[in-house]
C-alpha atoms as a PDB file:
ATOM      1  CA  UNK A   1     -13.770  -7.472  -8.770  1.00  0.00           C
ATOM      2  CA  UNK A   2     -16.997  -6.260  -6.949  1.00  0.00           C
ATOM      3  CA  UNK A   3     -18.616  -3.453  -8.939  1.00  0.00           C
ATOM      4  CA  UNK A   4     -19.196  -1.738  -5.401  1.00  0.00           C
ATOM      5  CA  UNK A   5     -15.247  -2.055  -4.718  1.00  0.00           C
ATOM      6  CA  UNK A   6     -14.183  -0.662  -7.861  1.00  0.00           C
ATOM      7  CA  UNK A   7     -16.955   2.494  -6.970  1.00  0.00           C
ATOM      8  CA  UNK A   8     -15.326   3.135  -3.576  1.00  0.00           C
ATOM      9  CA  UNK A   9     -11.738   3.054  -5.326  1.00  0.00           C
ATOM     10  CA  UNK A  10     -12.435   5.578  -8.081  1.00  0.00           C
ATOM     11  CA  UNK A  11     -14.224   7.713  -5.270  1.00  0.00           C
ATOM     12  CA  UNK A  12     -11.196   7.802  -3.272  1.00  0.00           C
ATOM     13  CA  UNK A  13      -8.879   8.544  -6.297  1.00  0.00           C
ATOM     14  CA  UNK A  14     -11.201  11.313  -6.745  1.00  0.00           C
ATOM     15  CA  UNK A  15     -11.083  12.546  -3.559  1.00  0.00           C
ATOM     16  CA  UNK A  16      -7.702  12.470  -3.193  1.00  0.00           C
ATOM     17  CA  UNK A  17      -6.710  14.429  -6.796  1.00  0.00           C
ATOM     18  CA  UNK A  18      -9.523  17.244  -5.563  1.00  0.00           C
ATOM     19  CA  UNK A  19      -8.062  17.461  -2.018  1.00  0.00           C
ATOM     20  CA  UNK A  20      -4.252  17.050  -2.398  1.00  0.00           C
ATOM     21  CA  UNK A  21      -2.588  20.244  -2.917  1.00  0.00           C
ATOM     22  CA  UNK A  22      -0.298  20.684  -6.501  1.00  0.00           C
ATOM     23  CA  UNK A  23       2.725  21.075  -4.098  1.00  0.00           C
ATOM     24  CA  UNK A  24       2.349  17.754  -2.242  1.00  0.00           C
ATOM     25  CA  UNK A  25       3.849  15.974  -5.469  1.00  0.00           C
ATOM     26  CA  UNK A  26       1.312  13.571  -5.369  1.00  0.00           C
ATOM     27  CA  UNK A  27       1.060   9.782  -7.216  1.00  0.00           C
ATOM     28  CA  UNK A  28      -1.789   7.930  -7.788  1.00  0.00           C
ATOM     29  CA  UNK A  29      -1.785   4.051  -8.977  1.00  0.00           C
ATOM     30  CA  UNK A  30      -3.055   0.310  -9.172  1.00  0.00           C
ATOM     31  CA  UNK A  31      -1.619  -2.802  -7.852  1.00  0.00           C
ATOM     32  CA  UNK A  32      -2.359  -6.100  -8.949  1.00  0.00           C
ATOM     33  CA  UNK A  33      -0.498  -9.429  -7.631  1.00  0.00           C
ATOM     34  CA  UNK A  34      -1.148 -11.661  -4.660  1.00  0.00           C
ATOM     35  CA  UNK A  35       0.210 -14.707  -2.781  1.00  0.00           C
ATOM     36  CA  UNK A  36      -0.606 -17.364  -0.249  1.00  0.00           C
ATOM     37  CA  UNK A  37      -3.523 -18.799  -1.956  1.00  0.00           C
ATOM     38  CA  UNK A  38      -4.989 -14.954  -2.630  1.00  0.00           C
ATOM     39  CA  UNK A  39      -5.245 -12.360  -5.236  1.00  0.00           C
ATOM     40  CA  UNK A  40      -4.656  -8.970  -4.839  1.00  0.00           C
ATOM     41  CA  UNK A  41      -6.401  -5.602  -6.234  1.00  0.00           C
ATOM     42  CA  UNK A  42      -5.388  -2.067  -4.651  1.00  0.00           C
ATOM     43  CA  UNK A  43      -5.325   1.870  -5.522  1.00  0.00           C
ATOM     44  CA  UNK A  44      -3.393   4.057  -3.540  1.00  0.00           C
ATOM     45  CA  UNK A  45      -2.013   7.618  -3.294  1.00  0.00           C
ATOM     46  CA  UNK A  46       0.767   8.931  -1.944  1.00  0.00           C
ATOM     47  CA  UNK A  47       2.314  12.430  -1.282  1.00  0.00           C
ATOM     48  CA  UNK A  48       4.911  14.251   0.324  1.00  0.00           C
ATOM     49  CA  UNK A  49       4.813  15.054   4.033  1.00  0.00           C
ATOM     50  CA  UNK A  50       5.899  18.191   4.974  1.00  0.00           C
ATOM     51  CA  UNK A  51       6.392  18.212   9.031  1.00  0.00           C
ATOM     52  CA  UNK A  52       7.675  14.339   8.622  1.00  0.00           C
ATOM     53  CA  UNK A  53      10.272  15.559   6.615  1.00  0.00           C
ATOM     54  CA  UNK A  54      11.376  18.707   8.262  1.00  0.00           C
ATOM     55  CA  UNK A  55      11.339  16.798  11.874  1.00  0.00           C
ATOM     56  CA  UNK A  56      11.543  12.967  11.512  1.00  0.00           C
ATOM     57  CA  UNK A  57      13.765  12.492   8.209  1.00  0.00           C
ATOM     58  CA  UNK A  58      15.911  15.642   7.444  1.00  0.00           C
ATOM     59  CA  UNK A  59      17.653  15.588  10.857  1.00  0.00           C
ATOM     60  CA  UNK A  60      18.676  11.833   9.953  1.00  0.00           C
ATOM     61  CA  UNK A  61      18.811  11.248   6.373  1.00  0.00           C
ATOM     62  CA  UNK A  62      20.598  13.222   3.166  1.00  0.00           C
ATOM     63  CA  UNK A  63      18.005  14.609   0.680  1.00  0.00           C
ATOM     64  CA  UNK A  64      18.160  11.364  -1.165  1.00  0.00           C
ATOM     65  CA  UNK A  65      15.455  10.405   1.366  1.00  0.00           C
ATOM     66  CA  UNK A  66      11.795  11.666   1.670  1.00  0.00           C
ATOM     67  CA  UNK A  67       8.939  10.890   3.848  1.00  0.00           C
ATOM     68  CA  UNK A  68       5.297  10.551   2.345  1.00  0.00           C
ATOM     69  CA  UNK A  69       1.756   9.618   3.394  1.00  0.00           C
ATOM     70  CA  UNK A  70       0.334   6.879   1.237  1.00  0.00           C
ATOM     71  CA  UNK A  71      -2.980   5.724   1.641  1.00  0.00           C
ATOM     72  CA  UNK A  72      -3.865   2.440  -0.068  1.00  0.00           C
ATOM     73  CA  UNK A  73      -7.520   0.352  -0.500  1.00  0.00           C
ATOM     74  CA  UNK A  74      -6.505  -3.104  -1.228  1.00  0.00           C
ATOM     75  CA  UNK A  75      -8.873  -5.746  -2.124  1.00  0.00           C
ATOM     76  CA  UNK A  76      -7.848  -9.636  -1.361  1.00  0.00           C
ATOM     77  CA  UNK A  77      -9.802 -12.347  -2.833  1.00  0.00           C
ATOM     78  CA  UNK A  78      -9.177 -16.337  -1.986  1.00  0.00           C
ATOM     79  CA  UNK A  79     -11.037 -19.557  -1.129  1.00  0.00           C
ATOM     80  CA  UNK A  80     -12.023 -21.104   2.066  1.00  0.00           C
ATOM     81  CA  UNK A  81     -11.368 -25.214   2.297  1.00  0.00           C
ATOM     82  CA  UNK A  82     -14.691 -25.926   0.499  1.00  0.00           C
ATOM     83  CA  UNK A  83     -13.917 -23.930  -2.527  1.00  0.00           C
ATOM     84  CA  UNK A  84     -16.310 -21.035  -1.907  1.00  0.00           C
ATOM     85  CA  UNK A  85     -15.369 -17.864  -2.230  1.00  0.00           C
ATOM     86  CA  UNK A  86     -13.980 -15.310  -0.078  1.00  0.00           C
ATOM     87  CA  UNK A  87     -12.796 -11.814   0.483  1.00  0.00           C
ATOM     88  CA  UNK A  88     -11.816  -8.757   2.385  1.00  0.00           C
ATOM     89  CA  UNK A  89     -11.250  -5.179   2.017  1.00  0.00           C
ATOM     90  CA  UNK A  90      -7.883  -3.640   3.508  1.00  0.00           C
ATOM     91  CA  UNK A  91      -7.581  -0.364   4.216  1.00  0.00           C
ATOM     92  CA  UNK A  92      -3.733   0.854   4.971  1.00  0.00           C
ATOM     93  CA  UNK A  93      -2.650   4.490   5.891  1.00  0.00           C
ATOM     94  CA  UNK A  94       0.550   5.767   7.305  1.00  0.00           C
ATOM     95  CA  UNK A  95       4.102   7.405   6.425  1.00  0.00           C
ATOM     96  CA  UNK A  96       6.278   5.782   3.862  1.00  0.00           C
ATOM     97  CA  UNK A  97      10.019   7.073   3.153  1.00  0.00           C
ATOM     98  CA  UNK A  98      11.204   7.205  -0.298  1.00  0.00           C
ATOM     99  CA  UNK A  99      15.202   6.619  -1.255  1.00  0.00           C
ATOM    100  CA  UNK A 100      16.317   7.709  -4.162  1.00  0.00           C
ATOM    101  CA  UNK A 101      19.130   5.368  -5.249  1.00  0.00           C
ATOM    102  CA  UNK A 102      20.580   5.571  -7.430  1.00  0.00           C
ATOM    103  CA  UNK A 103      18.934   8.230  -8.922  1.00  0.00           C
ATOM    104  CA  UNK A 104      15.229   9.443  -8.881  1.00  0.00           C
ATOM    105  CA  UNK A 105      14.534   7.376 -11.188  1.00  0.00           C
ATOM    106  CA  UNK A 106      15.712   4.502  -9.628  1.00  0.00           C
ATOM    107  CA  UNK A 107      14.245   4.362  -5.862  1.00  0.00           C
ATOM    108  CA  UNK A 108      12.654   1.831  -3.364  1.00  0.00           C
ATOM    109  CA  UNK A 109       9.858   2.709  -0.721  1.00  0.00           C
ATOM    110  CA  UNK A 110      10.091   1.823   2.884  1.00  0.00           C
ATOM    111  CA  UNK A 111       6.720   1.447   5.018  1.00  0.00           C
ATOM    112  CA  UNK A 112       5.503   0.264   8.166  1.00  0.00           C
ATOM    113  CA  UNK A 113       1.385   1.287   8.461  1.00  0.00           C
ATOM    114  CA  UNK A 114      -1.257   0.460  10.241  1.00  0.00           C
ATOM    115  CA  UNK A 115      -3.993  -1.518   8.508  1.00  0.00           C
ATOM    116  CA  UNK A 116      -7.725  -2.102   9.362  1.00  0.00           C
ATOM    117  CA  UNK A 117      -9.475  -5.992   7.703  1.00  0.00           C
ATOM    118  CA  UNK A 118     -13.044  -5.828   6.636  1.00  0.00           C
ATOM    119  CA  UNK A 119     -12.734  -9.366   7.470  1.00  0.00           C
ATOM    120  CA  UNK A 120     -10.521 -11.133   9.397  1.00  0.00           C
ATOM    121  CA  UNK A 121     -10.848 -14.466   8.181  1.00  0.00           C
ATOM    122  CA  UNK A 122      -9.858 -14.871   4.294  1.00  0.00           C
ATOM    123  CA  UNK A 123      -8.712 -17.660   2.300  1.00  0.00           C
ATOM    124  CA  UNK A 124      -8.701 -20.175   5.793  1.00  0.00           C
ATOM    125  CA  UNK A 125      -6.234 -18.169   7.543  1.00  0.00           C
ATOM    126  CA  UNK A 126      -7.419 -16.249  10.676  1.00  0.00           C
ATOM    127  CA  UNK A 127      -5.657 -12.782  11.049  1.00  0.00           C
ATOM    128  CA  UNK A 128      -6.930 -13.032  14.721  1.00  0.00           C
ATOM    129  CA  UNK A 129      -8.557  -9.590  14.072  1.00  0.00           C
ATOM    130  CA  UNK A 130      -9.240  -6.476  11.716  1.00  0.00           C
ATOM    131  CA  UNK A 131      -6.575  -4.566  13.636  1.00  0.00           C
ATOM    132  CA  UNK A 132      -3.226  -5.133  11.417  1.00  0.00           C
ATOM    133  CA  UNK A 133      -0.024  -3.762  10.673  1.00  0.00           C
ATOM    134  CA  UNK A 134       1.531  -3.644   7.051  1.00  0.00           C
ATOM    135  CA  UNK A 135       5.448  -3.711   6.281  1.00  0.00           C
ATOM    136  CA  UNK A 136       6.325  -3.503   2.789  1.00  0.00           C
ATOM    137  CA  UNK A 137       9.446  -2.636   0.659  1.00  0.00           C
ATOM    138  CA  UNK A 138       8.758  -1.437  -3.171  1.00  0.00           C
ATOM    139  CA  UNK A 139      11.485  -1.030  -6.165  1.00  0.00           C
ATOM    140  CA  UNK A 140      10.085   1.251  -8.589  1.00  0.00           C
ATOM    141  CA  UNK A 141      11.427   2.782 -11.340  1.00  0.00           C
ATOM    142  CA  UNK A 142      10.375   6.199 -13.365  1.00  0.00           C
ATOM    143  CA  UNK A 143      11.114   5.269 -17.238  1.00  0.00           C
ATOM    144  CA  UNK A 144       9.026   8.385 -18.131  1.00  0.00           C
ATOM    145  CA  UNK A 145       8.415  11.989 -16.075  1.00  0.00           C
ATOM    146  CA  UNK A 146       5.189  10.958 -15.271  1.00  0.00           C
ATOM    147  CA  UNK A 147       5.201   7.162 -15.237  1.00  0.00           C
ATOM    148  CA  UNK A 148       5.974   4.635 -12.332  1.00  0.00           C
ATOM    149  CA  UNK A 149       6.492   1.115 -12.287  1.00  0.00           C
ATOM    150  CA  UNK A 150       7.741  -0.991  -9.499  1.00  0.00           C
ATOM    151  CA  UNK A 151       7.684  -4.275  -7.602  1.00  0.00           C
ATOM    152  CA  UNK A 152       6.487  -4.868  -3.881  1.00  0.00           C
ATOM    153  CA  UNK A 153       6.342  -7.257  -1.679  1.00  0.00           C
ATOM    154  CA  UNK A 154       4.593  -7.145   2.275  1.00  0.00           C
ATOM    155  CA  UNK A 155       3.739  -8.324   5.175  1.00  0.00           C
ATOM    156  CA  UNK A 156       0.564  -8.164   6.753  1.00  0.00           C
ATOM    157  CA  UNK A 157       0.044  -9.356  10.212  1.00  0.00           C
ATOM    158  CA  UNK A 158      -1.196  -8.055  13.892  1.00  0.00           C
ATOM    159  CA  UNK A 159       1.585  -8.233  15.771  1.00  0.00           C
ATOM    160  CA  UNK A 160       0.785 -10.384  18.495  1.00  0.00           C
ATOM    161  CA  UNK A 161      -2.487  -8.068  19.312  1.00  0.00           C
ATOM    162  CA  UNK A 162      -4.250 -11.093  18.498  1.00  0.00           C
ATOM    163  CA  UNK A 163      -3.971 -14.904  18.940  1.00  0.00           C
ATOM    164  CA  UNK A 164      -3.371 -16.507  15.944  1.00  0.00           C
ATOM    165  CA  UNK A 165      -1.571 -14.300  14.138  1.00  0.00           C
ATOM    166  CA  UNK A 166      -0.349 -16.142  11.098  1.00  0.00           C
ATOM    167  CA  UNK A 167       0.826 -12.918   9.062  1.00  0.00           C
ATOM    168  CA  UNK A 168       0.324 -13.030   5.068  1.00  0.00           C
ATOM    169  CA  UNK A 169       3.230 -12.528   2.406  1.00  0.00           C
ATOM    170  CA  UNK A 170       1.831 -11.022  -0.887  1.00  0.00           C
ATOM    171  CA  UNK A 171       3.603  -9.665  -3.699  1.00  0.00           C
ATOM    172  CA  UNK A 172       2.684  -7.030  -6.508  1.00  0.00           C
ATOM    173  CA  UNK A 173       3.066  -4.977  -9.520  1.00  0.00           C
ATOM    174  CA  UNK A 174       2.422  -0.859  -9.109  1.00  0.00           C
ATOM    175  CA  UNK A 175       1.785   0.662 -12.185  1.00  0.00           C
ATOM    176  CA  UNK A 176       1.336   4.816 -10.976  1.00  0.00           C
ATOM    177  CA  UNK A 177       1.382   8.124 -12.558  1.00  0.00           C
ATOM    178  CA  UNK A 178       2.983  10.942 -11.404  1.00  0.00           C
ATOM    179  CA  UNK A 179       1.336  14.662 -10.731  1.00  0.00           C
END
C-alpha cells in the first residue's frame, strides 16, 4: 500500500474516535479482500444514527434492526492490459441497517451508499465516471464484547449515470473492534 494512503486512513480513524460521541456505539475496522482482477484495502467506521432510527427504521422494523452511518476509505489496486500498475481511492458514505439475527452476536449489514472514484479507470475496466453507488451485504459475527469479524461482498457500479457502466463484484474480510 501507498505510504500516503495508509496516512490519510489512520487520520480519518483518528478523526473519527475524537469526533464520534461515546453514545453513538461506534466501530472502527480494516478490510482486506478483492475480486475481478483487483485487491482490496479499506478502514471504515460506523455508528448509530439517531434520527434514521427514530424516523426511517423504528416505524418499520422490530428493535432487532438498527440504522448506522458508516463511512469507509477503500483502496483498489489492479493491472491495466500491459501489466503496469494501477489504482484508485474509493471513498463511500451513507446509512447502513444492522439485523441482529439471530442474536447480536450473530448479525448481517445491509447498505446501499453513494461512492466517489479517485479514478475511474482501474484494472481495464471503465466505471464510466467517479460518481458511483455501492451495495453491499456483510455477515459478521461478535465472538468477543469488543471484537468483530465478518464477511462482505459488493457491488460497485454507477447506475446508468454513465456509459459504460460495467459494475465491479469484490469480496472481503472485516476484522473491527467495538467502542
Amino acid at each position: 500500500m501507498h505510504p500516503s494512503f495508509i496516512l490519510r486512513l489512520c487520520l480519518i480513524a483518528l478523526g473519527l474516535t475524537l469526533y464520534l460521541p461515546a453514545h453513538a456505539d461506534p466501530t472502527v475496522g480494516t478490510r482486506a479482500g478483492g475480486g475481478e482482477g483487483l485487491r482490496l484495502y479499506s478502514l471504515f467506521g460506523r455508528w448509530q444514527a439517531p434520527w434514521l432510527q427514530e424516523h426511517a427504521v423504528a416505524p418499520f422494523f422490530s428493535d432487532r434492526v438498527q440504522a448506522y452511518w458508516d463511512l469507509s476509505v477503500e483502496r483498489w489496486e489492479g493491472e491495466d492490459t500491459a501489466g503496469e500498475a494501477n489504482s484508485s481511492e474509493v471513498y463511500i458514505v451513507g446509512p447502513v441497517v444492522r439485523i441482529n439475527w439471530p442474536s447480536r452476536r450473530l448479525f448481517l449489514l445491509v447498505g446501499v451508499q453513494p461512492s466517489y472514484m479517485t479514478h475511474s479507470v482501474i484494472d481495464d475496466d471503465d466505471m464510466g465516471g467517479n460518481l458511483q453507488f455501492t451495495s453491499h451485504a456483510e455477515l459478521a459475527w461478535t465472538p468477543i464484547n469488543r471484537l468483530t469479524l465478518g464477511l462482505r461482498g459488493q457491488h460497485t457500479s454507477n447506475s446508468r449515470l454513465y456509459k459504460p457502466n460495467p459494475g465491479m463484484n469484490l469480496a472481503s474480510v472485516t476484522l473491527a473492534y467495538n467502542f
